[in-house]
N, C-alpha and C. Protein backbone atom coordinates (compact mmCIF):
# COMPACT_ATOMS: atom_id res chain seq x y z
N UNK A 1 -13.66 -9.84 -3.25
CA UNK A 1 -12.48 -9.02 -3.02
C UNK A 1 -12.86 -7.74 -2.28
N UNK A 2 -13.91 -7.15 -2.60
CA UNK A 2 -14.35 -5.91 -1.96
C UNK A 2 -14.58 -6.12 -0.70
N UNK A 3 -15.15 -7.08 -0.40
CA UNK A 3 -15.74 -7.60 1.32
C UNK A 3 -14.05 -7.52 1.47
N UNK A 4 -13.36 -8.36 1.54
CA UNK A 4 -11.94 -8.23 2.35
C UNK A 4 -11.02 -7.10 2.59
N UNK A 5 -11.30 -6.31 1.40
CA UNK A 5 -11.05 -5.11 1.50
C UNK A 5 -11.56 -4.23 2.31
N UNK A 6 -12.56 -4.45 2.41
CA UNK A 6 -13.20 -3.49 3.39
C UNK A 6 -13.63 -3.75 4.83
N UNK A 7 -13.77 -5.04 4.84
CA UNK A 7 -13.85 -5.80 6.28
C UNK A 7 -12.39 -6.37 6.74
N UNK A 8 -11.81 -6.60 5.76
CA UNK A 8 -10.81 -7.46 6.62
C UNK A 8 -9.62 -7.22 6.97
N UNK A 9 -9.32 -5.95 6.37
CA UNK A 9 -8.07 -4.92 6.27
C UNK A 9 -8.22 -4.29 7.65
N UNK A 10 -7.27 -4.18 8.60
CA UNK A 10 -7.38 -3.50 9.66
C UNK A 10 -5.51 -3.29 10.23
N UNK A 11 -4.98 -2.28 9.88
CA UNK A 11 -3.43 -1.62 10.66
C UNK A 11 -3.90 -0.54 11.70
N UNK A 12 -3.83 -1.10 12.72
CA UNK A 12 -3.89 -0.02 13.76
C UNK A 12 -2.92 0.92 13.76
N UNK A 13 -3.18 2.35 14.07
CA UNK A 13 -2.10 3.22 14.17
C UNK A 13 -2.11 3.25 15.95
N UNK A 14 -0.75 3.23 16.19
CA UNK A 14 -0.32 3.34 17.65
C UNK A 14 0.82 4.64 17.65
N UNK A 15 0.86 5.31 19.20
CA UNK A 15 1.56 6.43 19.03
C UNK A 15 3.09 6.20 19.01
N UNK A 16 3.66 6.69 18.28
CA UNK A 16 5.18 7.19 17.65
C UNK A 16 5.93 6.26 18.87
N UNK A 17 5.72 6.58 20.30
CA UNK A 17 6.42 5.82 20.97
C UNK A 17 6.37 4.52 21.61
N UNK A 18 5.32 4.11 20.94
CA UNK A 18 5.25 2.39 21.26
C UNK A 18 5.56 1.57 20.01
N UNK A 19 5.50 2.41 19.12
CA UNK A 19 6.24 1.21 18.05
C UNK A 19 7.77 1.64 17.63
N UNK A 20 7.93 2.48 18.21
CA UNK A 20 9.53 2.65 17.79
C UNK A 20 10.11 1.25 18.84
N UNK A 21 9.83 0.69 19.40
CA UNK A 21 10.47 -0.34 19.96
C UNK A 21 10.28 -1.74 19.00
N UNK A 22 10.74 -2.27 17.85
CA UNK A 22 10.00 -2.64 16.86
C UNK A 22 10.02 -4.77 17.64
N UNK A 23 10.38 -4.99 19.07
CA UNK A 23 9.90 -5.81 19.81
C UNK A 23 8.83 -5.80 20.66
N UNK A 24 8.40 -4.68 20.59
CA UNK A 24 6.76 -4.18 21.44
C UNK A 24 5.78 -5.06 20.55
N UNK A 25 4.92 -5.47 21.21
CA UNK A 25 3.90 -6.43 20.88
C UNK A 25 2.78 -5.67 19.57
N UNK A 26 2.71 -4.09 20.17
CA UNK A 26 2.18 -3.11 19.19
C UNK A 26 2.74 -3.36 17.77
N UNK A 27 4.34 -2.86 18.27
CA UNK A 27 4.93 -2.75 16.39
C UNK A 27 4.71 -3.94 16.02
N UNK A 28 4.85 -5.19 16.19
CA UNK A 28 4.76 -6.36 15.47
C UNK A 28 3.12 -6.41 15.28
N UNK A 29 2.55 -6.68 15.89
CA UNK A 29 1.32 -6.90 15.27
C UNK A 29 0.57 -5.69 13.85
N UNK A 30 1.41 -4.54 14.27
CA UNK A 30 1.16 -3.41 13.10
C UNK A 30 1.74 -3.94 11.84
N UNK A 31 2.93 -4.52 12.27
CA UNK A 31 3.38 -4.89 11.22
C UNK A 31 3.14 -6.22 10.66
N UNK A 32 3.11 -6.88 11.17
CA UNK A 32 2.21 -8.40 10.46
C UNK A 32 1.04 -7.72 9.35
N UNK A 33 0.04 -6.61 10.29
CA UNK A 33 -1.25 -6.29 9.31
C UNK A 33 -0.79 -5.59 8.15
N UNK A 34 0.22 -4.75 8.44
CA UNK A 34 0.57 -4.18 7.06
C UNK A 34 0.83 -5.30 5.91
N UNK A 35 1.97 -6.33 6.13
CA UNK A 35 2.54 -7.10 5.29
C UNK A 35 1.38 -7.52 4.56
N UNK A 36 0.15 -8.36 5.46
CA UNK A 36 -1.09 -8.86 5.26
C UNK A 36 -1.87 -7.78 3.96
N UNK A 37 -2.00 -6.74 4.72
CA UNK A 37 -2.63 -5.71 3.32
C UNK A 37 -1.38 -5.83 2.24
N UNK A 38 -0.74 -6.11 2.19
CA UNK A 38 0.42 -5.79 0.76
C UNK A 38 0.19 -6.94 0.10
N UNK A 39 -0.08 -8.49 0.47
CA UNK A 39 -0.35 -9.00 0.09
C UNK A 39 -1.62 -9.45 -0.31
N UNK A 40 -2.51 -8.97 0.44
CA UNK A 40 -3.83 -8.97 -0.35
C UNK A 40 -3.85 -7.95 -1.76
N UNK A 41 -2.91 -6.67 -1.43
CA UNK A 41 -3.00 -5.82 -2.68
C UNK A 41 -2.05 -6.86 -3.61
N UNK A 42 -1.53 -7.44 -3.73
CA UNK A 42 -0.44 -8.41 -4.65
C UNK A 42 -1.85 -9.98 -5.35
N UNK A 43 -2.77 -9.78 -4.50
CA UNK A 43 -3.76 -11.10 -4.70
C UNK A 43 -4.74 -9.93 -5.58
N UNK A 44 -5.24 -8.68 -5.14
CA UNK A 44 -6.32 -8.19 -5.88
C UNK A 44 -5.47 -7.78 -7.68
N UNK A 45 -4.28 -7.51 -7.68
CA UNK A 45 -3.99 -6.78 -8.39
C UNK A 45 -3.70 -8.42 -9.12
N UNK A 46 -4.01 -9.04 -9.16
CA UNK A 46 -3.79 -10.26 -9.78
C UNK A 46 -4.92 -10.58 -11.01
N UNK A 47 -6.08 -9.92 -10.06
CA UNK A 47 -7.31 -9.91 -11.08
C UNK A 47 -6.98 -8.58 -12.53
N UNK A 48 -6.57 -8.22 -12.68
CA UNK A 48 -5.96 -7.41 -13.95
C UNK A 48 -6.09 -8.08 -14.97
N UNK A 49 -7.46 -7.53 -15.69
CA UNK A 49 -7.50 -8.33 -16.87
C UNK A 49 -8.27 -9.09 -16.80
N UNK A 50 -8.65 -9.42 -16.08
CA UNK A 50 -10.12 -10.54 -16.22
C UNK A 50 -10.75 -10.03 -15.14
N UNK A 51 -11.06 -8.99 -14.20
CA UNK A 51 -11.87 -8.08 -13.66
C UNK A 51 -11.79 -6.92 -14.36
N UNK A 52 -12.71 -5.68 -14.49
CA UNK A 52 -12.68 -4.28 -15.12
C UNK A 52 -11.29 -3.53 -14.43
N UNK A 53 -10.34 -3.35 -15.38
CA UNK A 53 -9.63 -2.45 -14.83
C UNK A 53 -9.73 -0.88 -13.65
N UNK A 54 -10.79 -0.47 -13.89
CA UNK A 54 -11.17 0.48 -13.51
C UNK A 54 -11.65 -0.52 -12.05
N UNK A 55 -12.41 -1.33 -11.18
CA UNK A 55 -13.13 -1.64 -9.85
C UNK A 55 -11.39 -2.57 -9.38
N UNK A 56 -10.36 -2.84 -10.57
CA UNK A 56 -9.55 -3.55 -9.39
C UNK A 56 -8.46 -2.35 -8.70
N UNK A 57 -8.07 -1.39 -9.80
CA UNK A 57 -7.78 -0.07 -9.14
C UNK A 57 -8.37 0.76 -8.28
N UNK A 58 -9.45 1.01 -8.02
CA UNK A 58 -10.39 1.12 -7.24
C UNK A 58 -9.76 0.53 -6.04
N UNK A 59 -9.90 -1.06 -5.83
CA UNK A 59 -9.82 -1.58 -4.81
C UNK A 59 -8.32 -1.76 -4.41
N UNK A 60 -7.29 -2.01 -5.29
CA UNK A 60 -6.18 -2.00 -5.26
C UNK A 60 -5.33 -0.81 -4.81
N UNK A 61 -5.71 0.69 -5.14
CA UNK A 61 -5.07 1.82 -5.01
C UNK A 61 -5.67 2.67 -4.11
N UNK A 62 -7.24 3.15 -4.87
CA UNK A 62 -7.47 4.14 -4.25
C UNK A 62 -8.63 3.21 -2.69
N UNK A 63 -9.04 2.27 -1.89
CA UNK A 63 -8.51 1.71 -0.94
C UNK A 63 -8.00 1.15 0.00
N UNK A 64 -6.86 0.15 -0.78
CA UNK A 64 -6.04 -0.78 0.29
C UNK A 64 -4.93 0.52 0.38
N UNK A 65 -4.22 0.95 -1.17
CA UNK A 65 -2.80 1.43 -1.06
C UNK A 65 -3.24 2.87 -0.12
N UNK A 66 -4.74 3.85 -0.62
CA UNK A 66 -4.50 5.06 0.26
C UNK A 66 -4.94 5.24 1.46
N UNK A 67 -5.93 4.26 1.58
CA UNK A 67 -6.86 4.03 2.48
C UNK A 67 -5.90 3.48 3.61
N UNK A 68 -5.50 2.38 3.58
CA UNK A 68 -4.71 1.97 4.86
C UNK A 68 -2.98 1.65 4.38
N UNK A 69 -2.42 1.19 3.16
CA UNK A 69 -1.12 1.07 3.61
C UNK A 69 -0.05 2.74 2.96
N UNK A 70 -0.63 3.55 2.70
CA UNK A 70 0.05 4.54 2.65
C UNK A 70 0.14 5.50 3.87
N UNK A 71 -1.04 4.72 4.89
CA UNK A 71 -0.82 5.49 6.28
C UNK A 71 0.01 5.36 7.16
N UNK A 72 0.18 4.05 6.59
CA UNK A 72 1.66 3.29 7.31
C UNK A 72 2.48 3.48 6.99
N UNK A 73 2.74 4.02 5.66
CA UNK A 73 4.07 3.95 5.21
C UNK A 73 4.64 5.24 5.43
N UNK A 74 3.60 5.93 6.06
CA UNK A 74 3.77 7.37 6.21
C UNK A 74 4.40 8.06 7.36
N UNK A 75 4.02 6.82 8.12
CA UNK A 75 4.17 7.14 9.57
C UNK A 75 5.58 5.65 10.21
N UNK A 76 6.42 5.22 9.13
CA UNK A 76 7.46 4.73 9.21
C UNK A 76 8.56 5.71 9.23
N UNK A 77 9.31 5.58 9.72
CA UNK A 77 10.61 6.90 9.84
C UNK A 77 11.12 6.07 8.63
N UNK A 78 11.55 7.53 7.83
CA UNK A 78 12.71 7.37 6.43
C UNK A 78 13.73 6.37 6.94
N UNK A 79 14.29 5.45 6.01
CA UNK A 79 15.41 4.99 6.19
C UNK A 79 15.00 3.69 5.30
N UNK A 80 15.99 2.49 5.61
CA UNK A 80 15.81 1.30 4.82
C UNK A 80 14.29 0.39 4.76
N UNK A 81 13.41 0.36 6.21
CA UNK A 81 12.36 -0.25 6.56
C UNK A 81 11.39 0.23 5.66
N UNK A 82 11.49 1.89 5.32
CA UNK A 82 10.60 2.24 4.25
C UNK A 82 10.63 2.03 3.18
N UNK A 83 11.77 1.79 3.08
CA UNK A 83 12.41 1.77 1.57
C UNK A 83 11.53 0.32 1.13
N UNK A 84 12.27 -0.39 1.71
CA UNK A 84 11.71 -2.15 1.76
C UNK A 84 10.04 -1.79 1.71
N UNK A 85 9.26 -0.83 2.52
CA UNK A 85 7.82 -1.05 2.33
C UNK A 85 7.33 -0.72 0.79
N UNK A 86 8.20 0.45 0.24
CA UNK A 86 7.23 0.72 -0.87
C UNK A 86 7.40 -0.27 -1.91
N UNK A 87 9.26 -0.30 -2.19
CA UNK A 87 9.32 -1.13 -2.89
C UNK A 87 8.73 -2.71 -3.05
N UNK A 88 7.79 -3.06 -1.97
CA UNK A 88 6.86 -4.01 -2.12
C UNK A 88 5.80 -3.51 -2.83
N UNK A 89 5.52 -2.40 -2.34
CA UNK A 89 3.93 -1.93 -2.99
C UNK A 89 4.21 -1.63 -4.34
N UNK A 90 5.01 -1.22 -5.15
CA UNK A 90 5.58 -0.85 -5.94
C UNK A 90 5.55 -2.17 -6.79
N UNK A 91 6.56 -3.08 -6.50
CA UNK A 91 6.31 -4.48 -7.19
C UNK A 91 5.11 -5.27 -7.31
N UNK A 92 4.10 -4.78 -6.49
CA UNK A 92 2.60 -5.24 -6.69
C UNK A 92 1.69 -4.33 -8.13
N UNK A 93 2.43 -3.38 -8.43
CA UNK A 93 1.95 -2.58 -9.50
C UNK A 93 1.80 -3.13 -10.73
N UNK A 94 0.90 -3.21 -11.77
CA UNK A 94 1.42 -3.97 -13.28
C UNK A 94 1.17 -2.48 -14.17
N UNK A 95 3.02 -3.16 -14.74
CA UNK A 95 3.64 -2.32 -15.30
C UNK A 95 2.35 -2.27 -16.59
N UNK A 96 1.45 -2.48 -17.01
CA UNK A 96 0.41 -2.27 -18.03
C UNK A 96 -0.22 -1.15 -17.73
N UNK A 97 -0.71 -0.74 -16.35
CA UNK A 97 -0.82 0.72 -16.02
C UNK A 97 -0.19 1.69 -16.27
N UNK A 98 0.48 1.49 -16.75
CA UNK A 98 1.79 3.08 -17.08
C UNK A 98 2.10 3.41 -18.24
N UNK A 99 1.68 1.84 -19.24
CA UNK A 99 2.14 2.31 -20.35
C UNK A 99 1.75 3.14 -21.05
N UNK A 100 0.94 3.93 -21.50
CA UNK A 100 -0.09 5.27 -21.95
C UNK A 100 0.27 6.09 -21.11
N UNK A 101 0.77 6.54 -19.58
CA UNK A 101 1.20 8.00 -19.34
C UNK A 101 2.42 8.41 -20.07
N UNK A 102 2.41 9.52 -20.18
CA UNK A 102 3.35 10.45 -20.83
C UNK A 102 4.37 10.44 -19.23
N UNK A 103 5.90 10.87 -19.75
CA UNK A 103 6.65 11.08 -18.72
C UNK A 103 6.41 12.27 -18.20
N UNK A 104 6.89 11.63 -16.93
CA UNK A 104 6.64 12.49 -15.33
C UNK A 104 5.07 12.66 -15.01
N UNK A 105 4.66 11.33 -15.43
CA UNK A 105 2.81 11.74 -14.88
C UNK A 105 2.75 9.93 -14.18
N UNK A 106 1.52 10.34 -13.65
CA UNK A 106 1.14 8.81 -12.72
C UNK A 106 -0.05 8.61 -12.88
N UNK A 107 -0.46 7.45 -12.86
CA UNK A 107 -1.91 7.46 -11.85
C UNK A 107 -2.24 8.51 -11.53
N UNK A 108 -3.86 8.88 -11.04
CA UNK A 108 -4.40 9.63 -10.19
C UNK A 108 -4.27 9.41 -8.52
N UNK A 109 -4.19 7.88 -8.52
CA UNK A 109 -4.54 7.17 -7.05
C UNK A 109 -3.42 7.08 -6.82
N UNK A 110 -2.46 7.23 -7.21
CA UNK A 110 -0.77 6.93 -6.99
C UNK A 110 0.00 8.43 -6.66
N UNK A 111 -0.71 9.88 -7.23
CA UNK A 111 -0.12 10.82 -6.60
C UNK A 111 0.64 11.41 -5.34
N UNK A 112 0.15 10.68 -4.28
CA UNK A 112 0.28 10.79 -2.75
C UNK A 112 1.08 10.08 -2.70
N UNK A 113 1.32 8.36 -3.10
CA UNK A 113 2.25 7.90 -2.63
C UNK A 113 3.67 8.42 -3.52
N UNK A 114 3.27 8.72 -4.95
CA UNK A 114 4.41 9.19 -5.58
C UNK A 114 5.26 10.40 -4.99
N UNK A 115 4.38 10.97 -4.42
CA UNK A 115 5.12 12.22 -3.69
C UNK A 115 5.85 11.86 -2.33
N UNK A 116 5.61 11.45 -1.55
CA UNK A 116 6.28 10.30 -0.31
C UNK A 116 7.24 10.18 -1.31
N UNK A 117 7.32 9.18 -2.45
CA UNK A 117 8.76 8.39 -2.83
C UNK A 117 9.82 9.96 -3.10
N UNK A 118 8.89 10.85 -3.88
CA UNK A 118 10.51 12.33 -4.37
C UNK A 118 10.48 12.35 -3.16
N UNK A 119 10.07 12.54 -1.64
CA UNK A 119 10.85 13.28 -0.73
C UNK A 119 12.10 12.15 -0.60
């Protein structure tokens, strides 16, 4: 899992005005790789529980989610397309991580993207 993570994960960032055309050969292929990382984070986060909690968060959060798909999600203009991105990443989460925070707290590795979601 770590090798793919780290070798095989690749979203190019392209400038603001070649992927706003979301039929430019750029945006689509950005976006194929993103989907690709969401679903590898949906395959690592699978190991929960029969890998150490602590190396699949690691690889799962702090990074596929900060490392490469929160860069993307960052650099999506607000509106429904984002909406649709997190709430994927979001549904890749197991709700077993949360149960022990106290309300209004997160993750450590989830701070950044939690703050993206209040704006």
């Amino acid at each position: 899992m770590k090798k793919s993570v780290e070798e095989d994960v690749f979203i190019p960032l392209y400038p603001k005005s070649t992927v706003e055309d979301k039929s430019s050969p750029c945006s689509k292929f950005q976006e194929r790789r993103f989907w690709s990382a969401v679903k590898l984070l949906s395959n690592v986060v699978l190991w929960d529980g029969i890998v150490e909690e602590d190396k699949v968060r690691d690889l799962g959060l702090s990074k596929l989610l900060n490392r490469y798909l929160l860069l993307n999600i960052l650099n999506t203009p607000l509106g429904p397309e984002n909406i649709e991105k997190c709430k994927k990443v979001v549904a890749c989460l197991p709700e077993r991580w949360f149960q022990d925070l106290k309300s209004g707290s997160t993750l450590p590795e989830l701070v950044n993207f939690c703050q993206h979601l209040l704006q």
